[in-house]
C-alpha atoms as a PDB file:
ATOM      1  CA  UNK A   1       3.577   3.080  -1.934  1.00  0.00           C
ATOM      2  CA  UNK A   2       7.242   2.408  -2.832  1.00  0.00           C
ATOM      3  CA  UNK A   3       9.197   0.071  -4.567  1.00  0.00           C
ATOM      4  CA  UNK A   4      11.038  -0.668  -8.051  1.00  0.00           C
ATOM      5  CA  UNK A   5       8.832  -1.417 -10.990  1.00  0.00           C
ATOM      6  CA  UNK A   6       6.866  -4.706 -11.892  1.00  0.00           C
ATOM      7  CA  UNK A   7       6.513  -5.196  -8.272  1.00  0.00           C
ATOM      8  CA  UNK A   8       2.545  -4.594  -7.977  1.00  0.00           C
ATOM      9  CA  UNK A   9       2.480  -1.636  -6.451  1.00  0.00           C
ATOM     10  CA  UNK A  10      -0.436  -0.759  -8.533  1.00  0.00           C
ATOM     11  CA  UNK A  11      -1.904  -3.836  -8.728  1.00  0.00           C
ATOM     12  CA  UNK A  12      -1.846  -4.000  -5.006  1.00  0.00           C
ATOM     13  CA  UNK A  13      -4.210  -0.613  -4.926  1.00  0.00           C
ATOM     14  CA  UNK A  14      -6.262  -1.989  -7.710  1.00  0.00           C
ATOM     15  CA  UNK A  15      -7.014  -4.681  -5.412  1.00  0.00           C
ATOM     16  CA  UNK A  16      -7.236  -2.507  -2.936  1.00  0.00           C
ATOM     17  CA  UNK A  17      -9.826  -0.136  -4.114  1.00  0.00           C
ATOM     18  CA  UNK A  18     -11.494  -2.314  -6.396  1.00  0.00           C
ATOM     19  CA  UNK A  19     -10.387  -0.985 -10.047  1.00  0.00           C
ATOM     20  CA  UNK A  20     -10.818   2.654  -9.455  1.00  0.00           C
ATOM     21  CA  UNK A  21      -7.202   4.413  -8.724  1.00  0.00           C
ATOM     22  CA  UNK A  22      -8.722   6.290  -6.440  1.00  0.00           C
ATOM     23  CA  UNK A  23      -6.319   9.535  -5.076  1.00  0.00           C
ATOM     24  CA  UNK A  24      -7.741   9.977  -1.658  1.00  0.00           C
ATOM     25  CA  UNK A  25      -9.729   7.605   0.890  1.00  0.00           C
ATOM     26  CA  UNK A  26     -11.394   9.274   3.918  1.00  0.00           C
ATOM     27  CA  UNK A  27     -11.446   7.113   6.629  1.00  0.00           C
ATOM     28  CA  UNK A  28     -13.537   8.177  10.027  1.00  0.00           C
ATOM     29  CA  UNK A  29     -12.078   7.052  13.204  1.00  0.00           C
ATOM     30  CA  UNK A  30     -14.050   5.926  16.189  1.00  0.00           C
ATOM     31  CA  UNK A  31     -13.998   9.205  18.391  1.00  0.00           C
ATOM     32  CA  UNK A  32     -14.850  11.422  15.427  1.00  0.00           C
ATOM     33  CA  UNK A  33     -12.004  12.448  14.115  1.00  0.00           C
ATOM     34  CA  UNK A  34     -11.637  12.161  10.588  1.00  0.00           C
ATOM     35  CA  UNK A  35      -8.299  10.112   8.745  1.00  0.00           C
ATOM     36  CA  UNK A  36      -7.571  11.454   4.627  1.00  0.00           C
ATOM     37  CA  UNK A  37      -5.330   8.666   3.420  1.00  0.00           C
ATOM     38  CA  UNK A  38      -3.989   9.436   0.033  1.00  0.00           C
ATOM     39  CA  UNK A  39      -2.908   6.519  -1.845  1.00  0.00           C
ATOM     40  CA  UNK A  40       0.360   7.606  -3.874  1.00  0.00           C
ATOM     41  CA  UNK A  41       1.406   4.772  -6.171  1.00  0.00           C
ATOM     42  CA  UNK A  42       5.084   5.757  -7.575  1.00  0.00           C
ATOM     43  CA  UNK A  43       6.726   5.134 -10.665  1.00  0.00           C
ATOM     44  CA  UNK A  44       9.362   1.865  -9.481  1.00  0.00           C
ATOM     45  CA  UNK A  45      11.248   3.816 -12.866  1.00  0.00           C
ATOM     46  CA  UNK A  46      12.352   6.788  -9.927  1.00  0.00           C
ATOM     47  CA  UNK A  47      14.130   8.799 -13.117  1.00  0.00           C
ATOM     48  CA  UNK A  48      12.566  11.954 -11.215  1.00  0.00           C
ATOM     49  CA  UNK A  49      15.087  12.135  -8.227  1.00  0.00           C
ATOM     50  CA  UNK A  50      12.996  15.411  -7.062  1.00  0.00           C
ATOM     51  CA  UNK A  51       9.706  13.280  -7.446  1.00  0.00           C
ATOM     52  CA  UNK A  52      11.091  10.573  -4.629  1.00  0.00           C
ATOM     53  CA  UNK A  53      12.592  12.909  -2.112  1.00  0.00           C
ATOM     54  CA  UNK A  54       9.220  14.787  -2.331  1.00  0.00           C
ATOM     55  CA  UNK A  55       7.326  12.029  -1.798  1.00  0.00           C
ATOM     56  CA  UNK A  56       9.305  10.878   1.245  1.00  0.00           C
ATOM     57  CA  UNK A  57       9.412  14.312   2.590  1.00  0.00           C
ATOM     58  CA  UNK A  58       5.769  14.786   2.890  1.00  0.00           C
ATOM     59  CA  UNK A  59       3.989  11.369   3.304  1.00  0.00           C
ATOM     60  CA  UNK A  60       3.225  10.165   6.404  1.00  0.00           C
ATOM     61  CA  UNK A  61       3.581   6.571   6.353  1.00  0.00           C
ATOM     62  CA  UNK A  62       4.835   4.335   3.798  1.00  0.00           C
ATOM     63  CA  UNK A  63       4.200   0.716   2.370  1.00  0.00           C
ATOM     64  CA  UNK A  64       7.095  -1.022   0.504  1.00  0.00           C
ATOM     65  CA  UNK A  65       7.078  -3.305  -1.689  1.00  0.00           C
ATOM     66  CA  UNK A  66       9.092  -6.368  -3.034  1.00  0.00           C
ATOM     67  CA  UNK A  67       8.317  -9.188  -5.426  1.00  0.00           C
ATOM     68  CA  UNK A  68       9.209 -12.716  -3.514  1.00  0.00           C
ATOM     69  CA  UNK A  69      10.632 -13.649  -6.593  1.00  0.00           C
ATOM     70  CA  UNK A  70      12.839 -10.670  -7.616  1.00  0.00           C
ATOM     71  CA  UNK A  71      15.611 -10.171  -5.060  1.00  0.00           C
ATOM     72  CA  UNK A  72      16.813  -7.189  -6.482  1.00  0.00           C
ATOM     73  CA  UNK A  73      13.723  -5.722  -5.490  1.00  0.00           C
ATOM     74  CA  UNK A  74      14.219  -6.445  -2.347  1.00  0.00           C
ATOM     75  CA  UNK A  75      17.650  -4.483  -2.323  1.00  0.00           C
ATOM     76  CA  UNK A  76      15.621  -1.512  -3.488  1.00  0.00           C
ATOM     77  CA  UNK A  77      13.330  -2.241  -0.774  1.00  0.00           C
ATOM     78  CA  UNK A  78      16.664  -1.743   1.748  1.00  0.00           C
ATOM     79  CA  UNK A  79      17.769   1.402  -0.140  1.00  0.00           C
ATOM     80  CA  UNK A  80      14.259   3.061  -0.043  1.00  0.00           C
ATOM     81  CA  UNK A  81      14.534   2.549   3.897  1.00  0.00           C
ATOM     82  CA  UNK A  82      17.492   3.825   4.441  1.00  0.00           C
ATOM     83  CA  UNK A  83      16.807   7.018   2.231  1.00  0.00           C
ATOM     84  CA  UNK A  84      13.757   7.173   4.368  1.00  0.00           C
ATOM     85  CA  UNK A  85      15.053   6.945   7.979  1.00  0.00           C
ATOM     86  CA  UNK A  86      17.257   9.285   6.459  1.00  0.00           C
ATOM     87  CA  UNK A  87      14.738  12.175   6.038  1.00  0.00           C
ATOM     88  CA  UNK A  88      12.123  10.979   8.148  1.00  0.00           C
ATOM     89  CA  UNK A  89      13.769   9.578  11.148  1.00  0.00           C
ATOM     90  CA  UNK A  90      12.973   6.129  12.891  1.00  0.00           C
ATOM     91  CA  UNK A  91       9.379   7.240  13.969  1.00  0.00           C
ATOM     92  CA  UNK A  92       7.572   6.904  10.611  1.00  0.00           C
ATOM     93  CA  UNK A  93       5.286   4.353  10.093  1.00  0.00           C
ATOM     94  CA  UNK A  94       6.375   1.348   7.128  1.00  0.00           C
ATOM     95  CA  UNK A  95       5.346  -1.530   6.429  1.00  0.00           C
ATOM     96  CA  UNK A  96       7.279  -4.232   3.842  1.00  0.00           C
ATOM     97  CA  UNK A  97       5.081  -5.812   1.673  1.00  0.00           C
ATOM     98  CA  UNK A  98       6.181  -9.123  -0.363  1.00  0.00           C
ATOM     99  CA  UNK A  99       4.043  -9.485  -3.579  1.00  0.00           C
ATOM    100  CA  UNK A 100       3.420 -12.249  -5.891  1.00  0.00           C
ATOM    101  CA  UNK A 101       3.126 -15.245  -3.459  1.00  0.00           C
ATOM    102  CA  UNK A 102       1.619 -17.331  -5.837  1.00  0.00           C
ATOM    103  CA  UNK A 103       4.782 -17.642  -7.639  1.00  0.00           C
ATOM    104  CA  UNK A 104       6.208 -19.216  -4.416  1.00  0.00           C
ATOM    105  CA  UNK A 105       8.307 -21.985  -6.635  1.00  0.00           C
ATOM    106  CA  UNK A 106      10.086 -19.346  -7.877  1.00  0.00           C
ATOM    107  CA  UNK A 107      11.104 -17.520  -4.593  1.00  0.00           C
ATOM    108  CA  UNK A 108      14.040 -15.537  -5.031  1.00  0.00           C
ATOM    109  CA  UNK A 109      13.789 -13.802  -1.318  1.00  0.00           C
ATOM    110  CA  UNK A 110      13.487 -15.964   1.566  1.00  0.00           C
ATOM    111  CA  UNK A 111      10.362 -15.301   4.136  1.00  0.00           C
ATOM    112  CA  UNK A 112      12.629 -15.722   7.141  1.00  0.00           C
ATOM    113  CA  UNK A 113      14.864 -13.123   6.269  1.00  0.00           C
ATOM    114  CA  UNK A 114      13.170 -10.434   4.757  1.00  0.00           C
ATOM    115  CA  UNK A 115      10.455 -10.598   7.460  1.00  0.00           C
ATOM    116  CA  UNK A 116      12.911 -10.967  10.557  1.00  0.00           C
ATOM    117  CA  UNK A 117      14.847  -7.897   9.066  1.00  0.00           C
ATOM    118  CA  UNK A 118      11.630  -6.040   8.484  1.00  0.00           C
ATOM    119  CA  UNK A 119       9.976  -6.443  12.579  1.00  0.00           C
ATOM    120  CA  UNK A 120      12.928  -7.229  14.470  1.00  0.00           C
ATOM    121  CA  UNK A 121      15.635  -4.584  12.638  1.00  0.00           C
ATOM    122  CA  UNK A 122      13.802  -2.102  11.318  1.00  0.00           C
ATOM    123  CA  UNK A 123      10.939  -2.522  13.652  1.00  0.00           C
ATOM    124  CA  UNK A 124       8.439  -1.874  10.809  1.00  0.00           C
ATOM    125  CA  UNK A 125       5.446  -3.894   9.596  1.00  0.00           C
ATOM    126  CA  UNK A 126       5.458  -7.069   7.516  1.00  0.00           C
ATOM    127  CA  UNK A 127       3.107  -8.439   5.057  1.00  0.00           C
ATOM    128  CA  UNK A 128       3.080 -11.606   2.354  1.00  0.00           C
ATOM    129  CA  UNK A 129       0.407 -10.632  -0.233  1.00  0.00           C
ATOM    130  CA  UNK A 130      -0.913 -11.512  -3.720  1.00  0.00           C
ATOM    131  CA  UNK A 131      -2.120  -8.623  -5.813  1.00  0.00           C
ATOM    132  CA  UNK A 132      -3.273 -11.238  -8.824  1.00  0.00           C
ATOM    133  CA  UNK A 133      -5.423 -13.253  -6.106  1.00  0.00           C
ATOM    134  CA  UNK A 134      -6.537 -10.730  -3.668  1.00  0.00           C
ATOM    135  CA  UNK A 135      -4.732 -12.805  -1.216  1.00  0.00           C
ATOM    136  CA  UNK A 136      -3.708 -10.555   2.310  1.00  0.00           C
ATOM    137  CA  UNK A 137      -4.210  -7.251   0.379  1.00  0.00           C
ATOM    138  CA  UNK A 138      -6.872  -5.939   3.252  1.00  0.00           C
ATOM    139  CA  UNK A 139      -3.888  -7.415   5.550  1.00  0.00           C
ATOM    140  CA  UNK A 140      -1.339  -4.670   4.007  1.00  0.00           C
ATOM    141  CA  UNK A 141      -3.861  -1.426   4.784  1.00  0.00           C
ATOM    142  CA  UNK A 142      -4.543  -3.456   8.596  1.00  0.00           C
ATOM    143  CA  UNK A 143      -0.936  -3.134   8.807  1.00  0.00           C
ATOM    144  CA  UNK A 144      -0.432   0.333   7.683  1.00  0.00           C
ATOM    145  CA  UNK A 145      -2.925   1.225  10.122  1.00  0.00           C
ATOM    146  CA  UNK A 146      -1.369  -0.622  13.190  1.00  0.00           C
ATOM    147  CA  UNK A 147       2.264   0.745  12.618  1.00  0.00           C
ATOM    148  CA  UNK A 148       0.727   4.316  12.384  1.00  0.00           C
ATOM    149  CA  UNK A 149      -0.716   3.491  16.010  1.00  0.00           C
ATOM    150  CA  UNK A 150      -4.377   3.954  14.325  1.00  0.00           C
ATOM    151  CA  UNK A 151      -7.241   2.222  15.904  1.00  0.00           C
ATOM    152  CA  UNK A 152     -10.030   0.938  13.652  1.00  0.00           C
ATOM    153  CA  UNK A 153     -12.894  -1.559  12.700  1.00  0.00           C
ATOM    154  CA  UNK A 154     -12.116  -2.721   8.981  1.00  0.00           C
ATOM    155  CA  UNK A 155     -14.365  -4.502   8.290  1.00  0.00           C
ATOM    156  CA  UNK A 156     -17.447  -2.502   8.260  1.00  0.00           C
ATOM    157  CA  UNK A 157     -14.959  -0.201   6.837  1.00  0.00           C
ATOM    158  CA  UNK A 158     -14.148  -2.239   3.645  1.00  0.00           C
ATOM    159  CA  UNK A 159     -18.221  -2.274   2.653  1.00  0.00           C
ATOM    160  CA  UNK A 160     -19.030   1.236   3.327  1.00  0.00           C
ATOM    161  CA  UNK A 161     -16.023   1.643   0.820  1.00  0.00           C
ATOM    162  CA  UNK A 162     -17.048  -0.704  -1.676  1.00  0.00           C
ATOM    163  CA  UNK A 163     -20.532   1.073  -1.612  1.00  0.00           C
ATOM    164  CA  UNK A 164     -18.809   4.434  -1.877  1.00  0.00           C
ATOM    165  CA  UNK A 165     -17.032   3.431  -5.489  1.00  0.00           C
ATOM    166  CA  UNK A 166     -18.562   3.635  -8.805  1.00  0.00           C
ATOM    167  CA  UNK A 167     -20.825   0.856  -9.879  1.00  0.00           C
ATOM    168  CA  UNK A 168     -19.241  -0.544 -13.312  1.00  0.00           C
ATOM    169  CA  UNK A 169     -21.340  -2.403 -16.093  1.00  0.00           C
ATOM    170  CA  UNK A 170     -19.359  -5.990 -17.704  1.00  0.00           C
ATOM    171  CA  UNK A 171     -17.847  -2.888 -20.241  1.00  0.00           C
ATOM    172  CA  UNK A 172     -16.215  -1.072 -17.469  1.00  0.00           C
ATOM    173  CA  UNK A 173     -17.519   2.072 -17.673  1.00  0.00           C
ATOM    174  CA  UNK A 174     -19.458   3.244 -14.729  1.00  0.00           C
ATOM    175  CA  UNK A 175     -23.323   3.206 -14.451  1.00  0.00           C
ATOM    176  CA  UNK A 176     -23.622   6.623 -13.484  1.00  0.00           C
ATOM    177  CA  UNK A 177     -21.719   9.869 -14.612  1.00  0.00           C
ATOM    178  CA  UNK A 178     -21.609  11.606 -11.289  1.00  0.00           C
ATOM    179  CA  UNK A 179     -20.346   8.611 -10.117  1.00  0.00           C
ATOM    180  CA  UNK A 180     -16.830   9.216 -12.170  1.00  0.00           C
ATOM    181  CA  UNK A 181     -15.783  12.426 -10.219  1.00  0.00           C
ATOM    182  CA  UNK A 182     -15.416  10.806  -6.934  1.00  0.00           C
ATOM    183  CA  UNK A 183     -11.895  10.088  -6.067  1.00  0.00           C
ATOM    184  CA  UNK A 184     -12.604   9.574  -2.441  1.00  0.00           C
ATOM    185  CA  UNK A 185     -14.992   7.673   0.077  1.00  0.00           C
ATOM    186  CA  UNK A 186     -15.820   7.960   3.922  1.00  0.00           C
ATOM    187  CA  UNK A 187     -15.074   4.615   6.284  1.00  0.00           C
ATOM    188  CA  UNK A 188     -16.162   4.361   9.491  1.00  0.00           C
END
């Protein structure tokens, strides 16, 4: 997960994962086969040069993401595609992801645009989400799993996830120490 900072990127997987920054999710496909998706959430900082052409070099998909009210995150958006076709060729799986919906008075990027250049230019995938609500975030990980021609069944996916994670007491600290070491779950 890519993008400049203060975008959600981390929120985003919060969301995602449910408060645990979890490093690896096993996912199970339908014939058997088994799916490791490791959930990178860069710095949007990028002073590590080496850092961002590693991480481009080995992932294997990618989710980018904007603010909808920060244009100039969507011009890093641009430049963190172009670095990646750049290594990675045209074959790699992305998705764009516009955060921060709920600030839609504020809209510095327009929908039209950034989502026509994201599925009709750049052929990739294209999501509208809000990390602070929980509004579309499943929608982002659907998409990831689309554009990286993936088939799968989500939603008995998302509660065999949740029921993988650590239970947390109102203090947030989990319920049960051999809880804390997991830092991935199985999906089917």
């Amino acid at each position: 997960m890519m993008g400049s900072a203060k975008v959600g990127k981390s929120s985003i997987i919060s969301q995602f994962l449910y408060d645990k920054y979890l490093t690896k999710y096993q996912y199970v496909l339908p014939d058997g086969a088994s799916l490791t998706l490791d959930i990178l959430d860069t710095s949007g900082a990028y002073q590590f040069p080496a850092m961002r052409a590693l991480s481009i070099s080995t992932a294997d998909a990618f989710i980018l993401v904007f603010a909808v009210d920060n244009s100039d995150s969507w011009e890093e958006v641009q430049k963190l595609r172009e670095q990646i076709i750049e290594v990675r060729g045209h074959k790699v799986p992305i998705v764009v992801v516009g955060n921060k919906i709920d600030v839609e008075t504020n809209r510095a990027t327009s929908k039209e645009i950034t989502e026509s250049t994201a599925v009709f230019d750049w052929e990739c995938g294209y999501v509208e989400c809000c990390a602070k609500d929980n509004i579309h975030i499943i929608d982002v990980f659907k998409e990831l799993l689309v554009q990286a021609k993936i088939r799968y069944k989500l939603s008995p996916a998302v509660r065999r996830r949740r029921q993988s994670l650590p239970n947390y007491s109102s203090n947030g600290s989990a319920k049960s120490k051999h809880m804390l070491k997991r830092n991935s779950c199985t999906v089917a």
